[in-house]
Protein backbone atom coordinates (compact mmCIF):
# COMPACT_ATOMS: atom_id res chain seq x y z
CA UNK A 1 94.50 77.98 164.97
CA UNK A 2 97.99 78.27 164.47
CA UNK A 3 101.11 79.58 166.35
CA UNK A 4 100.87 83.24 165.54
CA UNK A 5 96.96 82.94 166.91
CA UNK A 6 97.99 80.89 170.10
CA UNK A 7 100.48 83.38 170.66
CA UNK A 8 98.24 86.51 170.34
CA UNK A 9 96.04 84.63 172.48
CA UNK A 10 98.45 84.01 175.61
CA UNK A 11 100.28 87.58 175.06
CA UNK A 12 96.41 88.78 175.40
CA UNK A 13 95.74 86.62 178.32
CA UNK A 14 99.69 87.41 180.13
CA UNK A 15 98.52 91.08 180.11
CA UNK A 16 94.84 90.57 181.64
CA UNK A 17 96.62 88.39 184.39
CA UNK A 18 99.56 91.59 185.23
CA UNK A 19 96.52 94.32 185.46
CA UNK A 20 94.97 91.89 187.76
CA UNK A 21 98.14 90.83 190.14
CA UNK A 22 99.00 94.57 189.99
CA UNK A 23 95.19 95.63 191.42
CA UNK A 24 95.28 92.69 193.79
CA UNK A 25 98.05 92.19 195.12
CA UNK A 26 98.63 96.52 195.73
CA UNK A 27 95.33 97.19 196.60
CA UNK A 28 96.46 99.83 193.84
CA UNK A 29 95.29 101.16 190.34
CA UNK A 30 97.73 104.02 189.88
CA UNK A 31 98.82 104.76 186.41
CA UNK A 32 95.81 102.82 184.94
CA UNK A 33 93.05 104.49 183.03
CA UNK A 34 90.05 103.92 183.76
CA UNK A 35 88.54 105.00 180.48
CA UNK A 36 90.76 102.38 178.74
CA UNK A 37 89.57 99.75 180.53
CA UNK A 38 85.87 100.56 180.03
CA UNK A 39 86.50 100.84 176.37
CA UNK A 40 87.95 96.87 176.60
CA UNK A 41 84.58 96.26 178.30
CA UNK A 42 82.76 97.63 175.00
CA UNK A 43 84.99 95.99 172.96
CA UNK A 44 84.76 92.46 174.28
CA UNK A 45 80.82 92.92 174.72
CA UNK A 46 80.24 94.20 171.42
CA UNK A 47 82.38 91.17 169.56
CA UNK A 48 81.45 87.94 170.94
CA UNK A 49 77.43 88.94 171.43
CA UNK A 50 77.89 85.23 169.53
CA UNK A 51 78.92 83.86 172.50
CA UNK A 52 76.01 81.41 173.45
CA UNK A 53 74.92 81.29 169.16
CA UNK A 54 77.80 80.25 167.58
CA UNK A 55 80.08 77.70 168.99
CA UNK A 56 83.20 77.12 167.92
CA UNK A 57 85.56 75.01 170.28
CA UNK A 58 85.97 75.25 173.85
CA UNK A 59 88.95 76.94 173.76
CA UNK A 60 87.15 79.91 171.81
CA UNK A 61 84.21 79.96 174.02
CA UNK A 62 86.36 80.08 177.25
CA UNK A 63 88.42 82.56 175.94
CA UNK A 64 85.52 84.76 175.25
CA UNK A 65 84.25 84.84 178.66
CA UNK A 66 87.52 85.11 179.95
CA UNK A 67 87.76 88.44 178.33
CA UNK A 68 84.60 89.76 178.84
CA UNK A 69 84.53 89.13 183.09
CA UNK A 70 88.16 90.17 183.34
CA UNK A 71 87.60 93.64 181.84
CA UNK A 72 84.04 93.80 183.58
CA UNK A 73 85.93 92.34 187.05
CA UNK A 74 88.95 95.32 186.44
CA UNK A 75 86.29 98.41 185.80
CA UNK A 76 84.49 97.18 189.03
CA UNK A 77 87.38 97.09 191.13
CA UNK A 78 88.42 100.98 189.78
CA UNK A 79 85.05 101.75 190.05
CA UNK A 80 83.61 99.85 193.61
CA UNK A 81 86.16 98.28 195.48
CA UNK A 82 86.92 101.14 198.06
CA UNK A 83 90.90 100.60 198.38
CA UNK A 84 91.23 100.47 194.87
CA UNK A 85 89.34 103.59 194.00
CA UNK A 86 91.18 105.51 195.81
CA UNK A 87 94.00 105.33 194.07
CA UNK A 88 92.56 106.09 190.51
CA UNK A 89 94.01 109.28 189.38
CA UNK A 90 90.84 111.03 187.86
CA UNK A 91 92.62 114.63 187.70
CA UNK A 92 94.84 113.12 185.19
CA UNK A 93 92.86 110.34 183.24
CA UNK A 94 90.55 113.23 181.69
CA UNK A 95 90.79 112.15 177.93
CA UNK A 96 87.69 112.59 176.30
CA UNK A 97 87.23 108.83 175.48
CA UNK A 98 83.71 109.00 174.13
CA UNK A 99 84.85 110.87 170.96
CA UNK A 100 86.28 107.55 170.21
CA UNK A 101 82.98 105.54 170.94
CA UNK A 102 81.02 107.88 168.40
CA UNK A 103 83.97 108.05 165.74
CA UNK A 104 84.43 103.99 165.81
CA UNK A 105 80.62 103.59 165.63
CA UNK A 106 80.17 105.88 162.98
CA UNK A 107 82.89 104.09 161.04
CA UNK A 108 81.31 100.86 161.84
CA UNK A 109 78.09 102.16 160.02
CA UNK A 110 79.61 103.33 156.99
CA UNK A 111 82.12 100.37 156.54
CA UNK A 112 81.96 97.07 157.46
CA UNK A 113 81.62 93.24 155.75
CA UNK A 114 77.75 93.37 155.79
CA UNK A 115 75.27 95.32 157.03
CA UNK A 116 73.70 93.29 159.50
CA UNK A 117 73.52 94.31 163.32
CA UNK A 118 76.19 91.51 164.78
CA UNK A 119 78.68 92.84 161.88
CA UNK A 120 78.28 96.36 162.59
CA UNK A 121 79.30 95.52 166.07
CA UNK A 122 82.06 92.98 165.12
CA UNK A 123 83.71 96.58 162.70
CA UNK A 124 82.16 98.50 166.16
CA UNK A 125 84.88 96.85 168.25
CA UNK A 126 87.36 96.12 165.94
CA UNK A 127 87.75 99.91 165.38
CA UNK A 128 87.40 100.91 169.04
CA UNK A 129 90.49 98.22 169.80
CA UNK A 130 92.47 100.37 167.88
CA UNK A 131 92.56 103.51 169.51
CA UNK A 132 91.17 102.02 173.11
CA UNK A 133 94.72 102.70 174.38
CA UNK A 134 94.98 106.03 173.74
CA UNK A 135 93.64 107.24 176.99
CA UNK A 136 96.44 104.71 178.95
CA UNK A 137 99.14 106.12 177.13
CA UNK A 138 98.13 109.40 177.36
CA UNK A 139 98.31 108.91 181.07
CA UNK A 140 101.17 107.16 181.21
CA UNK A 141 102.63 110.64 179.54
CA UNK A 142 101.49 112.96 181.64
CA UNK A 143 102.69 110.67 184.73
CA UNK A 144 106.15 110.61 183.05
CA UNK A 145 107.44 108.02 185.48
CA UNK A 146 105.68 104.25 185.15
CA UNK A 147 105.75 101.44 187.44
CA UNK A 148 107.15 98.28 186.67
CA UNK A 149 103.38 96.05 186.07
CA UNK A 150 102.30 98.76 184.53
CA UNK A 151 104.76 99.41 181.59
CA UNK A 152 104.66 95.47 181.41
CA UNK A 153 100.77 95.46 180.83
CA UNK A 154 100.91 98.20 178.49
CA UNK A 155 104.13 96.59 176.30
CA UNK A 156 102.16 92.90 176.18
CA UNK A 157 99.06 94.59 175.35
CA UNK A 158 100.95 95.82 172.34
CA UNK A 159 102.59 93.04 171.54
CA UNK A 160 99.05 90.61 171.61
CA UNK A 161 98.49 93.20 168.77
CA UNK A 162 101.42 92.41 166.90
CA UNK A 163 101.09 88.77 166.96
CA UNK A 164 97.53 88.94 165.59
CA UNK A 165 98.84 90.89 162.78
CA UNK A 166 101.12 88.29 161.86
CA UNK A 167 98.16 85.38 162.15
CA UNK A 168 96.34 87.49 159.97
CA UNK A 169 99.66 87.36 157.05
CA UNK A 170 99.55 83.87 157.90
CA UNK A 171 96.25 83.19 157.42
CA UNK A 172 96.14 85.32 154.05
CA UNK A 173 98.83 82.96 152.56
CA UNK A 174 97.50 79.70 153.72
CA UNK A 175 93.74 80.32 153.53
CA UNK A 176 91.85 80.80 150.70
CA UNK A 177 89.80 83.64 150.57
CA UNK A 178 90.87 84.78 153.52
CA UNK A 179 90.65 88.95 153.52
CA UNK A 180 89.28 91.04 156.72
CA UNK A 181 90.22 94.23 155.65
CA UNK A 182 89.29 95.96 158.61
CA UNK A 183 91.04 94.04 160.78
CA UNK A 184 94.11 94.44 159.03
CA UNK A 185 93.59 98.30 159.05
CA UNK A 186 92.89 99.17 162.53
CA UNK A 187 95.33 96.34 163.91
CA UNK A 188 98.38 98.65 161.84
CA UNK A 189 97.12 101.39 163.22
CA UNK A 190 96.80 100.19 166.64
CA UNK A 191 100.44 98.66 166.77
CA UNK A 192 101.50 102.48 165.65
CA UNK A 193 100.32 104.00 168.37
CA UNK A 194 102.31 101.84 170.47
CA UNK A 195 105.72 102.56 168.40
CA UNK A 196 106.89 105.24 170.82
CA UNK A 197 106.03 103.33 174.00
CA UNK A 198 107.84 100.82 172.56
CA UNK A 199 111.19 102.62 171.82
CA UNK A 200 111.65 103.70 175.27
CA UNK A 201 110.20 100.16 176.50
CA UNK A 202 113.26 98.88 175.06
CA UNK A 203 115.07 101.95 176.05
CA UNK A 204 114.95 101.61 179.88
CA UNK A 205 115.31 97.68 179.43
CA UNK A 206 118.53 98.01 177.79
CA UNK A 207 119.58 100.35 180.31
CA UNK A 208 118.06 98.65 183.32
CA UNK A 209 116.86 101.37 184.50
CA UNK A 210 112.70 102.57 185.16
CA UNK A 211 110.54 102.94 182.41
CA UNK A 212 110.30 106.72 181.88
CA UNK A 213 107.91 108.41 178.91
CA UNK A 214 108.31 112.57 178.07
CA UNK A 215 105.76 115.04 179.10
């Protein structure tokens, strides 16, 4: 653990709590994709199948869980809950998200640490985390316009992303042996999709005025 880590932890945890206060406490999901957030389910199911194996600290284990019933909690409430459902936006939340399930597990076949089935989903949702918020931000793009908790989820989600990349530089110059590959490859290319959402993040906060992204 160290203070890039704890970061990316409680950046990861700040935007879990916003999706959740935003679906709560509007009744609303507008502007969230669905199809993100059942790729997060994926990812947090396929990377900590360890969960009740391998036991590392408390704080690990909780966290794990934490991740996995949040996402699991947020796709029921899209899904179920009959307030929130009807607010989903299907019409415009049509990207084609399973091309991304097959390309990452494909991937995860052909490279990964070792070929052995909990690795394969470890490089499985390490690879899917990457380009899970594509669907969201194509959304967000065709809405143009994006509310306040959303924009915020979206611009923590990124930066959880950047603070793990900087763990990982830590951990490279303080650990020995110390080289997930992988990780450090889909974690670049996940913080560069973000780079545009960012610009006008910081954009409409300069200018105090409402997050707005072109068609």
């Amino acid at each position: 653990m160290n203070a890039f880590r704890l970061a990316g932890d409680m950046t990861h945890l700040i935007t879990v709590l916003i999706l959740l206060l935003k679906i709560y406490a509007t009744k609303s999901c507008s502007g969230i994709s669905l199809k993100t957030q059942e790729l997060y389910v994926m990812v947090f199911v396929a990377r900590y199948l360890d969960l009740f194996t391998n036991f590392i600290s408390v704080y690990n284990s909780v966290m794990k869980v934490v991740f996995v019933t949040s996402s699991i909690a947020i796709v029921w409430c899209m899904r179920i809950h009959p307030l929130v459902r009807r607010t989903y936006d299907k019409e415009q939340d049509t990207f084609r998200h399973y091309f991304l399930v097959a390309g990452s597990f494909g991937l995860a076949l052909l490279f990964n640490e070792n070929f052995t089935f909990r690795e394969v989903c470890w490089a499985f949702s390490i690879y899917l985390e990457a380009v899970a918020i594509l669907p969201q931000l194509v959304l967000l793009q065709r809405s143009g316009n994006v509310d306040n908790l959303t924009g915020q989820y979206v611009f923590f989600l990124g930066a959880y992303r950047v603070f793990y990349i900087l763990n990982w530089i830590y951990r490279y110059f303080t650990e020995k042996h110390f080289s997930r590959w992988i990780s450090w490859i889909a974690g670049l290319v996940q913080t560069a999709l973000y780079a545009d959402f960012f610009y006008y993040y910081f954009i409409s906060w300069k200018n105090n005025s409402k997050l707005q992204l072109p068609a």
